[in-house]
Protein backbone atom coordinates (compact mmCIF):
# COMPACT_ATOMS: atom_id res chain seq x y z
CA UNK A 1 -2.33 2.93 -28.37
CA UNK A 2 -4.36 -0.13 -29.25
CA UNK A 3 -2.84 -2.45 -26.26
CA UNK A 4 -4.70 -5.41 -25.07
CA UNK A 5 -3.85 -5.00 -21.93
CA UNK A 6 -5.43 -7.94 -20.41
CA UNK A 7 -4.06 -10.56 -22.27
CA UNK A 8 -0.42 -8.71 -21.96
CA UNK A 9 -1.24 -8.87 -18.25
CA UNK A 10 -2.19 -12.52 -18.08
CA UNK A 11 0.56 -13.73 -19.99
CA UNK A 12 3.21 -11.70 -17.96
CA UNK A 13 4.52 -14.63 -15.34
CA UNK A 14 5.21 -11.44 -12.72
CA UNK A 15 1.71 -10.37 -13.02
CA UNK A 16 0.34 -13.85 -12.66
CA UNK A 17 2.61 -14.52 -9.44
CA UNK A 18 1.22 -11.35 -7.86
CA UNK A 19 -2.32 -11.97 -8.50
CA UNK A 20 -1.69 -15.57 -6.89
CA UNK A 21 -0.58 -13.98 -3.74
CA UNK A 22 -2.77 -11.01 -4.31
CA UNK A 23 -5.96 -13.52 -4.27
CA UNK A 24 -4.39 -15.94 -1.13
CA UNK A 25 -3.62 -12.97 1.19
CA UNK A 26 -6.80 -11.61 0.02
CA UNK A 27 -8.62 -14.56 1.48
CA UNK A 28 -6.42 -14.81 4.29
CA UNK A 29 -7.29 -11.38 5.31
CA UNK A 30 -11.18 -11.53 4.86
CA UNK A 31 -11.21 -15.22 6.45
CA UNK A 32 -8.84 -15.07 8.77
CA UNK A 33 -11.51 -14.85 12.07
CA UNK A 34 -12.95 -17.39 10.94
CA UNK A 35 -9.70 -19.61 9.97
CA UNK A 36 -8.36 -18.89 13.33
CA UNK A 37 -8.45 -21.54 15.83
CA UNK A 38 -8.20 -19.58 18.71
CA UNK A 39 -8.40 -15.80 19.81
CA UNK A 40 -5.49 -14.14 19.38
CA UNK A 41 -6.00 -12.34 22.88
CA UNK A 42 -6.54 -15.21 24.87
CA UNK A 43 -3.63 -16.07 27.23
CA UNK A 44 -4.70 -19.19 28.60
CA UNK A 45 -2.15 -21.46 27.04
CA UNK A 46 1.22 -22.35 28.20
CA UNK A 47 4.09 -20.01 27.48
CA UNK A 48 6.27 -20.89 25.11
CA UNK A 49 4.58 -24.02 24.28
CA UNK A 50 5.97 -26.18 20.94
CA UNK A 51 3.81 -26.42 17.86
CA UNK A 52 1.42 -29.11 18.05
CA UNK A 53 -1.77 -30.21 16.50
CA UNK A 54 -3.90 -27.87 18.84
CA UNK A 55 -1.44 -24.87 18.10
CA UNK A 56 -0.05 -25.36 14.91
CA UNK A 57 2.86 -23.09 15.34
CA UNK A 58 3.07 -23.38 18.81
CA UNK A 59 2.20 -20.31 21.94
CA UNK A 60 4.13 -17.22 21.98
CA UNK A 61 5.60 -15.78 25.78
CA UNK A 62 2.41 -14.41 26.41
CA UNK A 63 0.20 -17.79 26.37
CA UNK A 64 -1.37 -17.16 22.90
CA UNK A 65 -1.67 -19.13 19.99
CA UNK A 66 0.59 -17.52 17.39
CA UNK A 67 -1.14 -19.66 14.05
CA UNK A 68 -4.41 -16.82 15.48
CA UNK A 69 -1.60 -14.18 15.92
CA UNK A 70 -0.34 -14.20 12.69
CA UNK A 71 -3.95 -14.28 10.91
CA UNK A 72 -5.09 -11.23 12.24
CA UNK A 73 -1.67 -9.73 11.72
CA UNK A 74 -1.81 -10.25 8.21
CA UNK A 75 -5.36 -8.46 7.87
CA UNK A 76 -4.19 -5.52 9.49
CA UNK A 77 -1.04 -4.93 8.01
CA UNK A 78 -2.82 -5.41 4.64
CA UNK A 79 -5.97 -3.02 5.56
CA UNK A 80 -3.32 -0.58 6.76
CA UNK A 81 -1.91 -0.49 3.21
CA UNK A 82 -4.67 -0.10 1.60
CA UNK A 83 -6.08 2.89 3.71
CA UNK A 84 -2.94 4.64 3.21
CA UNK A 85 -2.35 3.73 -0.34
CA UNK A 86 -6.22 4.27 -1.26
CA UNK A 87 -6.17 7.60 0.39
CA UNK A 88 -2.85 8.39 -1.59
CA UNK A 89 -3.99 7.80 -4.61
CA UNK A 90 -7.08 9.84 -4.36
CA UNK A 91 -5.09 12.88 -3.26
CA UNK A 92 -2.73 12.45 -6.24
CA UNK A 93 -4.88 12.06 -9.08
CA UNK A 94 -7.05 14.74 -7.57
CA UNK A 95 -4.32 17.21 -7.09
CA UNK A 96 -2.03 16.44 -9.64
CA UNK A 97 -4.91 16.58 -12.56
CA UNK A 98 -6.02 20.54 -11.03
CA UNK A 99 -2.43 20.84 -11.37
CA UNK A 100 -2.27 20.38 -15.07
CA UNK A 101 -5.19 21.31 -16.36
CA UNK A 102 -5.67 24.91 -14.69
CA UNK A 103 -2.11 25.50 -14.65
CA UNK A 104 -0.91 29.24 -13.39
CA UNK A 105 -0.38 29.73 -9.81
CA UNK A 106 -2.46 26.35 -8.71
CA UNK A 107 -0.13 24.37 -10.76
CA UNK A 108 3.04 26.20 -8.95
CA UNK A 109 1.41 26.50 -5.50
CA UNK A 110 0.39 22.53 -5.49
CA UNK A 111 3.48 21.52 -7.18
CA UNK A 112 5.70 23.13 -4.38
CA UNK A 113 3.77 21.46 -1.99
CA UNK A 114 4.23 18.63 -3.78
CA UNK A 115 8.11 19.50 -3.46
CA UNK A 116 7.56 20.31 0.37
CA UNK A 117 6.43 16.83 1.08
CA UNK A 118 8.86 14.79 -0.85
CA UNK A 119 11.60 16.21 0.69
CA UNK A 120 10.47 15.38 4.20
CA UNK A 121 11.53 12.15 5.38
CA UNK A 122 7.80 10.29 6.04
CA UNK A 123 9.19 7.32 8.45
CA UNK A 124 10.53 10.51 10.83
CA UNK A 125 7.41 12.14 10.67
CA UNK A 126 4.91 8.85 11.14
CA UNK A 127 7.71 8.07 14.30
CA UNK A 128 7.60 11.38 16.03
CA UNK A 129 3.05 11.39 15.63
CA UNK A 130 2.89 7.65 16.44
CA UNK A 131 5.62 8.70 19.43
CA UNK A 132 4.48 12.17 20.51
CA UNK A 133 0.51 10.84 20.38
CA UNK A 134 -0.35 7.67 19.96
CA UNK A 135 -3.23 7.92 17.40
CA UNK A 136 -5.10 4.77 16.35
CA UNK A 137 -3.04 3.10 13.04
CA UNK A 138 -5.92 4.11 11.07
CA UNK A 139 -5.24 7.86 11.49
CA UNK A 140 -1.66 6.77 11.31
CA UNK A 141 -2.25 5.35 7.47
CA UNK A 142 -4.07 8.48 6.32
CA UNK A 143 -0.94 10.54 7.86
CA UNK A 144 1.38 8.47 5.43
CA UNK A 145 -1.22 8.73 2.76
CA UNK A 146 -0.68 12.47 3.03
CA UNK A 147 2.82 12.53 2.89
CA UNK A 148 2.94 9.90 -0.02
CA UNK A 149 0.60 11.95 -2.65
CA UNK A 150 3.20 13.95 -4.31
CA UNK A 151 4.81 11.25 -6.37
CA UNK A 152 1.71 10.35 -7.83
CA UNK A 153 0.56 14.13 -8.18
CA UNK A 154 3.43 14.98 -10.66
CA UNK A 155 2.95 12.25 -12.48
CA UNK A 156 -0.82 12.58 -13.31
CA UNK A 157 0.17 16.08 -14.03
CA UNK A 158 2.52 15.47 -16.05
CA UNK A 159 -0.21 13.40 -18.25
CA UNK A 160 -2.78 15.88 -18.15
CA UNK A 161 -0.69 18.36 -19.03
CA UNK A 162 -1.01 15.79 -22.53
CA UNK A 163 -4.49 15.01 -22.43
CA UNK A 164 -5.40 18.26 -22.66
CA UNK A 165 -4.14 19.19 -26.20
CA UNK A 166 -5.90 15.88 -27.02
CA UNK A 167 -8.68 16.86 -29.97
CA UNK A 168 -11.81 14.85 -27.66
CA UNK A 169 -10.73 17.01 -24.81
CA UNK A 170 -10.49 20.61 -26.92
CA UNK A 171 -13.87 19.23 -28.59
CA UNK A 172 -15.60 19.00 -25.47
CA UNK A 173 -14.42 22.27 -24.43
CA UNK A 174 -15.42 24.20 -27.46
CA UNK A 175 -18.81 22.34 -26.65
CA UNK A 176 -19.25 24.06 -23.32
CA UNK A 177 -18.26 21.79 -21.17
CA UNK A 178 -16.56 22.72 -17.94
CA UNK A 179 -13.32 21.92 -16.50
CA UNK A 180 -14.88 20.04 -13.42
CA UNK A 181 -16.94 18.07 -15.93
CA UNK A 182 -13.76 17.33 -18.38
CA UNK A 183 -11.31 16.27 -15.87
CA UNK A 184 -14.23 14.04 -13.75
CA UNK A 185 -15.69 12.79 -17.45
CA UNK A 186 -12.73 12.25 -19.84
CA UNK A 187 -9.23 13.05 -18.19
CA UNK A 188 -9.72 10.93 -14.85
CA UNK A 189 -10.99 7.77 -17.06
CA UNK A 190 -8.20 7.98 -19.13
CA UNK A 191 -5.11 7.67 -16.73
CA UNK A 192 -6.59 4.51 -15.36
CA UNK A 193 -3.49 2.43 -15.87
CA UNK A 194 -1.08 4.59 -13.66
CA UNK A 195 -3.78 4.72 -10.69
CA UNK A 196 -2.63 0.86 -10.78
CA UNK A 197 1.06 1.50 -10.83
CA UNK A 198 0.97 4.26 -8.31
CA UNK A 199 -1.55 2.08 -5.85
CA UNK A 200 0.68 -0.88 -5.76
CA UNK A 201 3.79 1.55 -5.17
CA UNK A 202 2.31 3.05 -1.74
CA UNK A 203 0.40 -0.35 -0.61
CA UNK A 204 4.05 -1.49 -0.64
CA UNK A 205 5.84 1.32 1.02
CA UNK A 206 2.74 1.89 3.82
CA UNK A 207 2.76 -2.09 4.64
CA UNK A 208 6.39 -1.85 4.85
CA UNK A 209 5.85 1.20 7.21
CA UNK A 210 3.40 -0.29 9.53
CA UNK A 211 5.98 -2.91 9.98
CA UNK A 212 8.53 -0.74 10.75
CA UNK A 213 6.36 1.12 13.38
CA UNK A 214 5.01 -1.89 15.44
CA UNK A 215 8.55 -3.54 15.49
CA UNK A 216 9.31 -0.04 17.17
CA UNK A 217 6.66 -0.81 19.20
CA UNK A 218 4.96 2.73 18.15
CA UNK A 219 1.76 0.92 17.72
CA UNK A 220 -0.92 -0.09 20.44
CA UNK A 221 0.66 -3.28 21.51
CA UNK A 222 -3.13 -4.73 21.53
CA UNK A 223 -3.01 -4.35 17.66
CA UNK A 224 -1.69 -7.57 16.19
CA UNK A 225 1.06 -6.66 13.71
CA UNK A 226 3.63 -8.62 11.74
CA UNK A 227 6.16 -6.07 12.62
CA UNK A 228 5.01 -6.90 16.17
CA UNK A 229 5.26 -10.74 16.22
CA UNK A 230 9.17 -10.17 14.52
CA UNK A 231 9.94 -8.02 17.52
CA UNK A 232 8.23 -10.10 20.56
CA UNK A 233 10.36 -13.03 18.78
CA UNK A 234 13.62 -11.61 18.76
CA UNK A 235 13.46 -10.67 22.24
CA UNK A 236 13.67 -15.04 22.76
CA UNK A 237 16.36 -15.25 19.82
CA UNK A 238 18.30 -17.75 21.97
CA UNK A 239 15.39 -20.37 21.99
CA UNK A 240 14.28 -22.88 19.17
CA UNK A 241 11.47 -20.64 18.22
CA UNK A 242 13.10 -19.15 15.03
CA UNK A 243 11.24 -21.36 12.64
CA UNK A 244 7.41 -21.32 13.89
CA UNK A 245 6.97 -17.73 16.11
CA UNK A 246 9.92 -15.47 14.19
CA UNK A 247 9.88 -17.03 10.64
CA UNK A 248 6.29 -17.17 9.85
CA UNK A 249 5.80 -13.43 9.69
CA UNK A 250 9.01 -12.58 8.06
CA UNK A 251 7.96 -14.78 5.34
CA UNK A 252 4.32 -13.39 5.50
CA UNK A 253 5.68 -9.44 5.15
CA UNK A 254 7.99 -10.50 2.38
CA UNK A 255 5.60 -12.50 0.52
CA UNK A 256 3.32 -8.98 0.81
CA UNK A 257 5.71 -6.74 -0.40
CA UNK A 258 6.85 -9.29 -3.35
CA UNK A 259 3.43 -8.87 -4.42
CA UNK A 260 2.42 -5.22 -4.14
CA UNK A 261 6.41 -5.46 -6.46
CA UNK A 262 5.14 -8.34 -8.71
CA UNK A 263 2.00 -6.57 -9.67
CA UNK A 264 3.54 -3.00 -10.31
CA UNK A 265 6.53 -4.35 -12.63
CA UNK A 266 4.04 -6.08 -14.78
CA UNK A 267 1.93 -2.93 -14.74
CA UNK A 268 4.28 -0.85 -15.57
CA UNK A 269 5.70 -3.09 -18.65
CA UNK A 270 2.59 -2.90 -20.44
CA UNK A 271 1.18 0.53 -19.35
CA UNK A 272 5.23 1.89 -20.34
CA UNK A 273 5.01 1.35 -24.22
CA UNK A 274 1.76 3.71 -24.68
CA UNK A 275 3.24 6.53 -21.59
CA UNK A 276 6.97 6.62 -22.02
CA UNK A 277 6.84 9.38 -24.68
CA UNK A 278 4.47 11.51 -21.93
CA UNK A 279 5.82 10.64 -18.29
CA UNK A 280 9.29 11.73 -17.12
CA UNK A 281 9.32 8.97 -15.00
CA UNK A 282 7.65 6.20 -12.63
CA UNK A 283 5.67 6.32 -9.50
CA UNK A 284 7.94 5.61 -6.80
């Protein structure tokens, strides 16, 4: 149980790759209005224009510098992962540690919910809402959020379900204190390393998501997406564009999910050793 887990995490070369995205699409995303050369919504430019050293990767069909495009693209794609990941992972832990530690018919009615939701395809559901009504990609994230939870869920419970029979944990109860103050206090603290895992897991599938839905074009086509620069580009597959309009946010998207990936393998190898005798299995 005695793990250093920050020096196993530094030394791991997946970890360190991650963070070294994590940290450069981190500052792309906060500095990216101010990096940008141009607004992304102005159309004053010529169509179709090459790169050049005003627009570094050249104007899209609409007259607008895509170099601006893809900055704000990048924020929002990440911001939608973390909303939706964030608001996962506080639905999880919360449910799936009532779950376990009052056990009886909350554990069965919350863990056939749980059930419920995983066996209902999420990118149907976010397609018909995003179809059907149009909401704002915010409410959009905390929709996926709600249909991610259950993964998470059963695997907290499945820990606290452990961490219950643990002698600091009986010791606090047989010193009066209550279950609301036992899971906030001691069991919450203590499954810190899976929130990790299971946060990296959904910012992954949600960013991957958004994608999907702007390249639909299920998103307000004001909203500057990655998904939505890949599918304005296709549409002008036949022109030289492939390397500075369609390219650049492939690569960006990719590089985004490789890290979200990056960061929850090396989690997972070091978190593993001191779990894998508890958990039935990962977050997925």
């Amino acid at each position: 149980m005695h793990v250093n887990v920050h020096r196993s995490l530094f030394q791991d070369p997946w970890f360190q790759l991650g963070l070294t995205l994590g940290v450069f699409f981190m500052a792309v995303a906060l500095l990216g209005p101010f990096l940008a050369p141009f607004s992304p919504w102005n159309m004053d430019f010529i169509p179709l224009s090459p790169p050049s050293s005003i627009h570094l990767l050249g104007v899209n069909d609409g007259g607008q510098d895509i170099f601006s495009e893809l900055l704000y693209a990048i924020r929002n794609t990440m911001v939608f992962g973390l909303i939706s990941a964030s608001a996962a992972l506080v639905m999880g832990v919360l449910l799936g540690a009532f779950a376990g530690w009052f056990g009886g018919v909350v554990d069965l009615l919350l863990m056939r919910l749980a059930d419920v939701f995983l066996a209902t395809p999420a990118i149907m559901i976010l397609i018909l809402v995003a179809a059907l009504f149009r909401p704002s990609s915010h409410v959009l994230a905390l929709i996926l959020a709600g249909l991610m939870w259950p993964t998470i869920a059963k695997t907290i419970r499945a820990q606290t379900l452990t961490l219950k029979q643990s002698l600091h944990v009986r010791a606090a109860r047989q010193m009066g204190g209550g279950s609301g103050y036992i899971i906030i206090r001691h069991l919450i603290p203590e499954m810190f390393p899976l929130y990790l895992i299971g946060f990296a897991a959904k910012a992954r599938m949600a960013m991957f998501m958004e994608a999907s839905l702007a390249f639909l074009g299920l998103l307000d086509p004001s909203r500057k997406s990655l998904g939505m620069m890949i599918s304005y580009a296709l549409q002008f597959y036949y022109m030289d564009i492939w390397w500075h309009w369609l390219f650049p946010p492939i690569i960006c998207l990719s590089l985004l999910i490789m890290m979200v990936t990056f960061l929850a393998i090396s989690l997972e190898k070091v978190v593993d050793p001191r779990l894998k005798l508890n958990l039935p299995g990962r977050i997925s």
